[in-house]
C-alpha atoms as a PDB file:
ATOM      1  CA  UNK A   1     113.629 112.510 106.745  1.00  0.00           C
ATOM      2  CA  UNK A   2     112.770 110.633 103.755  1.00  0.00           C
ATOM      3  CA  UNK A   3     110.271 111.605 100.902  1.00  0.00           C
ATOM      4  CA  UNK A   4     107.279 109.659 102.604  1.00  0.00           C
ATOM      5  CA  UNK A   5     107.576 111.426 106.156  1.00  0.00           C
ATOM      6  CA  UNK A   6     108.140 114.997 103.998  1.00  0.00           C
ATOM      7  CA  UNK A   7     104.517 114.532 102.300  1.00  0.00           C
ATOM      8  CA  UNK A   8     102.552 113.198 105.512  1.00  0.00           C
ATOM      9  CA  UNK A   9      99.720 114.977 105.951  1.00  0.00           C
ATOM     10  CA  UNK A  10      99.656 116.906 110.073  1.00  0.00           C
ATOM     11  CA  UNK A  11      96.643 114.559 110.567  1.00  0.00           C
ATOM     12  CA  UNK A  12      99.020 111.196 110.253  1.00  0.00           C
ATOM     13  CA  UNK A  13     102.255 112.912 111.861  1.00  0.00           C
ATOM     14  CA  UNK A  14     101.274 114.743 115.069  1.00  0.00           C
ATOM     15  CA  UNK A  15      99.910 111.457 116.173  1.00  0.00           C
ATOM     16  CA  UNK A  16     103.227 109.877 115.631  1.00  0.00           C
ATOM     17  CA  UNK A  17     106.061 109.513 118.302  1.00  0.00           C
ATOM     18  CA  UNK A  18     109.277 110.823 116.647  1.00  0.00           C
ATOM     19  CA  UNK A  19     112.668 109.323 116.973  1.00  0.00           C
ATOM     20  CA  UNK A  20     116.028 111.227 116.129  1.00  0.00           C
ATOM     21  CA  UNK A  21     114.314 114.488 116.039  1.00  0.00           C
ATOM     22  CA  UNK A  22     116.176 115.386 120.017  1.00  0.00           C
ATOM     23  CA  UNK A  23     119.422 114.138 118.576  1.00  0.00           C
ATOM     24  CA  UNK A  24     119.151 117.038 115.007  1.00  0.00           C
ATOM     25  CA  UNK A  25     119.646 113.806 113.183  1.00  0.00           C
ATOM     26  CA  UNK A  26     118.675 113.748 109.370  1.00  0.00           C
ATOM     27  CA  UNK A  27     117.265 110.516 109.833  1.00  0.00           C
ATOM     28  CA  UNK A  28     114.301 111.285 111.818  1.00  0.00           C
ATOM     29  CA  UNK A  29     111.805 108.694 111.913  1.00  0.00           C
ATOM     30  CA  UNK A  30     107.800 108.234 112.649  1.00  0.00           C
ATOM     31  CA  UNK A  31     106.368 105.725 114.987  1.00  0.00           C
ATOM     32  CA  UNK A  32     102.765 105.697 113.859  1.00  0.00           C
ATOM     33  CA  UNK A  33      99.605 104.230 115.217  1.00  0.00           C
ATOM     34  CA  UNK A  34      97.978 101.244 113.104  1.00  0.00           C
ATOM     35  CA  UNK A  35      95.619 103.432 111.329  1.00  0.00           C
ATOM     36  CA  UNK A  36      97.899 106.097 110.855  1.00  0.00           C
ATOM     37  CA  UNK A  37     100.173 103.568 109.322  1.00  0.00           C
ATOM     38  CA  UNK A  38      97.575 102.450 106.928  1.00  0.00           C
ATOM     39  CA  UNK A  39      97.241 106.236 105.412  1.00  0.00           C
ATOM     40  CA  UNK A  40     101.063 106.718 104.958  1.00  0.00           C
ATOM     41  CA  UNK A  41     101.013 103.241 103.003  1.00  0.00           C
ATOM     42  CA  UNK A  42      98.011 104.371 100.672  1.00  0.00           C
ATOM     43  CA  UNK A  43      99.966 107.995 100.287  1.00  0.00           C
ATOM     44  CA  UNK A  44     103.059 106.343  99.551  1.00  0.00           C
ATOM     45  CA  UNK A  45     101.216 104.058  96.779  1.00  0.00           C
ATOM     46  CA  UNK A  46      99.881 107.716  95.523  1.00  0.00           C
ATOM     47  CA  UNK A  47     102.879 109.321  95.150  1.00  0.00           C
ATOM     48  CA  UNK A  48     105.375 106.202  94.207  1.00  0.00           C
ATOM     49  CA  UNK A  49     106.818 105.182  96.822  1.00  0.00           C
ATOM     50  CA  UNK A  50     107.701 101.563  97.900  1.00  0.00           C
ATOM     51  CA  UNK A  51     107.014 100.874 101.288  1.00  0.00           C
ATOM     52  CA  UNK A  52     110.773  98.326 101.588  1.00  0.00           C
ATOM     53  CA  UNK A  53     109.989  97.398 105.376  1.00  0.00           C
ATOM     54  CA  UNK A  54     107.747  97.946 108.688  1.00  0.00           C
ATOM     55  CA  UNK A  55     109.053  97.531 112.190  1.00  0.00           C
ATOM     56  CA  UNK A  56     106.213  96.755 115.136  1.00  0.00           C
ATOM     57  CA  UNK A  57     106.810  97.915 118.296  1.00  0.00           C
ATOM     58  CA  UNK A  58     105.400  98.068 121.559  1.00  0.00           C
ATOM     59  CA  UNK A  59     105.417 101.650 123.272  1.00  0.00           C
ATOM     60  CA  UNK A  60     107.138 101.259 126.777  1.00  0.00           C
ATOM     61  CA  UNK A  61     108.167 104.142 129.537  1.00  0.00           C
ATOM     62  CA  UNK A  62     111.948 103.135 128.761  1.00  0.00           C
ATOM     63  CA  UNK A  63     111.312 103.618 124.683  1.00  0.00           C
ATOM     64  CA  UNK A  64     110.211 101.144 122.432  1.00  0.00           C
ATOM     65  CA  UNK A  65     110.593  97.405 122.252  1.00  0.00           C
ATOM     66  CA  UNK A  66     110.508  95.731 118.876  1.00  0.00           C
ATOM     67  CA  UNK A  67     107.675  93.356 118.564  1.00  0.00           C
ATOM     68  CA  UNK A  68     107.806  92.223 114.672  1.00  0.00           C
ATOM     69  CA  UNK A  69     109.431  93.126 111.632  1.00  0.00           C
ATOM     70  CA  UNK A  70     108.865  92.939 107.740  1.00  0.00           C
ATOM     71  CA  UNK A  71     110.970  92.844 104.762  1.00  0.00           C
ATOM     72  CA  UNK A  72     109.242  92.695 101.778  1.00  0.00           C
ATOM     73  CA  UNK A  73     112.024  93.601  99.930  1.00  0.00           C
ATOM     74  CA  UNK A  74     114.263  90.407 100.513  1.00  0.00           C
ATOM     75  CA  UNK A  75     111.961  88.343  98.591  1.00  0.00           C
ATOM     76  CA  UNK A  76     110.077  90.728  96.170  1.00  0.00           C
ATOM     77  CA  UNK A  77     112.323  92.005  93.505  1.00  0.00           C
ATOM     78  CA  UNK A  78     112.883  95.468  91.552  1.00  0.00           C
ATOM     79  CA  UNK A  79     112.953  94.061  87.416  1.00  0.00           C
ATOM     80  CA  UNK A  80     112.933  97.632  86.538  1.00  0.00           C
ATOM     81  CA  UNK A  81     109.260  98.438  86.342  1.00  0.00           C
ATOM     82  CA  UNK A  82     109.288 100.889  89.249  1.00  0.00           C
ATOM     83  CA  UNK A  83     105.234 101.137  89.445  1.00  0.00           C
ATOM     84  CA  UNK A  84     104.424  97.496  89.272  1.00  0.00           C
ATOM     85  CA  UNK A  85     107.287  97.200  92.117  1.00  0.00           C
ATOM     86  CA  UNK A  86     105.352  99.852  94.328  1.00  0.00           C
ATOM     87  CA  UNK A  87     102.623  97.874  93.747  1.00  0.00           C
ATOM     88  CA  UNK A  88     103.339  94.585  94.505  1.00  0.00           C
ATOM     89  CA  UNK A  89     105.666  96.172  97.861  1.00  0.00           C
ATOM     90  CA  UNK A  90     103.052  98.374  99.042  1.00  0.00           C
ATOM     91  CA  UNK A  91     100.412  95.844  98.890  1.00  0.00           C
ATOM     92  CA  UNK A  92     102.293  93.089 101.026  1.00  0.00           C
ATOM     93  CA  UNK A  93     102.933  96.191 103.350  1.00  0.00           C
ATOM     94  CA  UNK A  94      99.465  96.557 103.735  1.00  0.00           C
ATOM     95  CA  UNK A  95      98.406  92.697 103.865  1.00  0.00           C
ATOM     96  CA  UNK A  96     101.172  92.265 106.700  1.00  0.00           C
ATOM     97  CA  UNK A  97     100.123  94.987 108.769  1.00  0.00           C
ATOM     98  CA  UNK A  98      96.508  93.947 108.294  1.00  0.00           C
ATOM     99  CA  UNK A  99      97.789  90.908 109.332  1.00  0.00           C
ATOM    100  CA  UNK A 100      99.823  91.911 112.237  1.00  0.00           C
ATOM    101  CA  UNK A 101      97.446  94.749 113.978  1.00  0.00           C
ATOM    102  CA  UNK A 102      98.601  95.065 117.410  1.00  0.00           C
ATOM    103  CA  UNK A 103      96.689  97.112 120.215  1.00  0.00           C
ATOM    104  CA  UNK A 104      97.111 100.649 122.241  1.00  0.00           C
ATOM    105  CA  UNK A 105     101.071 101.065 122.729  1.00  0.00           C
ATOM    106  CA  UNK A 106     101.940  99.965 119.743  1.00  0.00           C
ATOM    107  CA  UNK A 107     103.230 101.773 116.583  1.00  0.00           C
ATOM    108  CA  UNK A 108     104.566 100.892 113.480  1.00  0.00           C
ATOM    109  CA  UNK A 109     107.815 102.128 111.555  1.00  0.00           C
ATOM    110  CA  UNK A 110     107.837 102.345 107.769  1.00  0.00           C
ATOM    111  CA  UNK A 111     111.263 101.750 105.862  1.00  0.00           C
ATOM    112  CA  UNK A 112     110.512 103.224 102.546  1.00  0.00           C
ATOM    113  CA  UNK A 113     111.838 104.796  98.921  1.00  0.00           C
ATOM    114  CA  UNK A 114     110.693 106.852  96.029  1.00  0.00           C
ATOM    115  CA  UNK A 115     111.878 106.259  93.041  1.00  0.00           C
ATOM    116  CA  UNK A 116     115.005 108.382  93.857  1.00  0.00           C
ATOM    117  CA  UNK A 117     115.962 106.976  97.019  1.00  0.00           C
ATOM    118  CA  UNK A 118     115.683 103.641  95.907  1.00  0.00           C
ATOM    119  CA  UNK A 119     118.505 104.333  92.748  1.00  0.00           C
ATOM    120  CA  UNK A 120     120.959 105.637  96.034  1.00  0.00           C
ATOM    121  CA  UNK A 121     120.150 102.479  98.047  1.00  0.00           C
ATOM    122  CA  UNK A 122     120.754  99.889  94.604  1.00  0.00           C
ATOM    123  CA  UNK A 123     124.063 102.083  94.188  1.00  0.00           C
ATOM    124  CA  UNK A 124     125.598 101.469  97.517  1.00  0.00           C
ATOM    125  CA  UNK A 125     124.580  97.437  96.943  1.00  0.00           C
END
């Protein structure tokens, strides 16, 4: 679990479908419904942390089927002004799922970083 999914509020999570969680795995992660999704972005932008990716998918009996994806971060940049980066990432996040609101069934998957996480990622590059 990542620093975003640590400071969800219960409201956002216990509406979210979570995947990894039956496996034990560290890597848990939150399918959330649109508006739900639209919260953890404007928490992330509160507490710093770039929202790198989404993943749309389509709720199905069998699991989930991948509808869309984003990646901001292929063609926005970190210069090494970590606010202005959350900034410009978390606001394409939100103009893309604005952009890509799907109905009931659906839910949304956030790939993100604090300032931390994102210094572990670069290092492994």
């Amino acid at each position: 679990m990542g620093t975003l999914e640590s400071i969800l509020p219960d409201d956002i999570t216990r509406q979210a479908i979570t995947l990894g969680k039956e496996l034990a795995s560290p890597h848990t992660e939150l399918v959330l419904p649109y508006d739900q999704t639209l919260q953890a972005i404007v928490i992330a932008t509160e507490h710093n942390i770039a929202i790198l990716g989404l993943d749309a998918f389509e709720v199905k009996k069998e699991g989930l089927l991948t509808v869309r994806m984003a990646n901001a971060s292929a063609y926005i940049r970190f210069t090494g002004d970590w606010k202005t980066y959350v900034a410009m990432m978390n606001t394409e996040a939100e103009n893309w799922l604005r952009e890509n609101r799907l109905g009931e069934n659906h839910g949304y998957i956030l790939s993100s970083a604090s300032e931390r996480e994102f210094a572990r990622i670069e290092g492994f590059r």
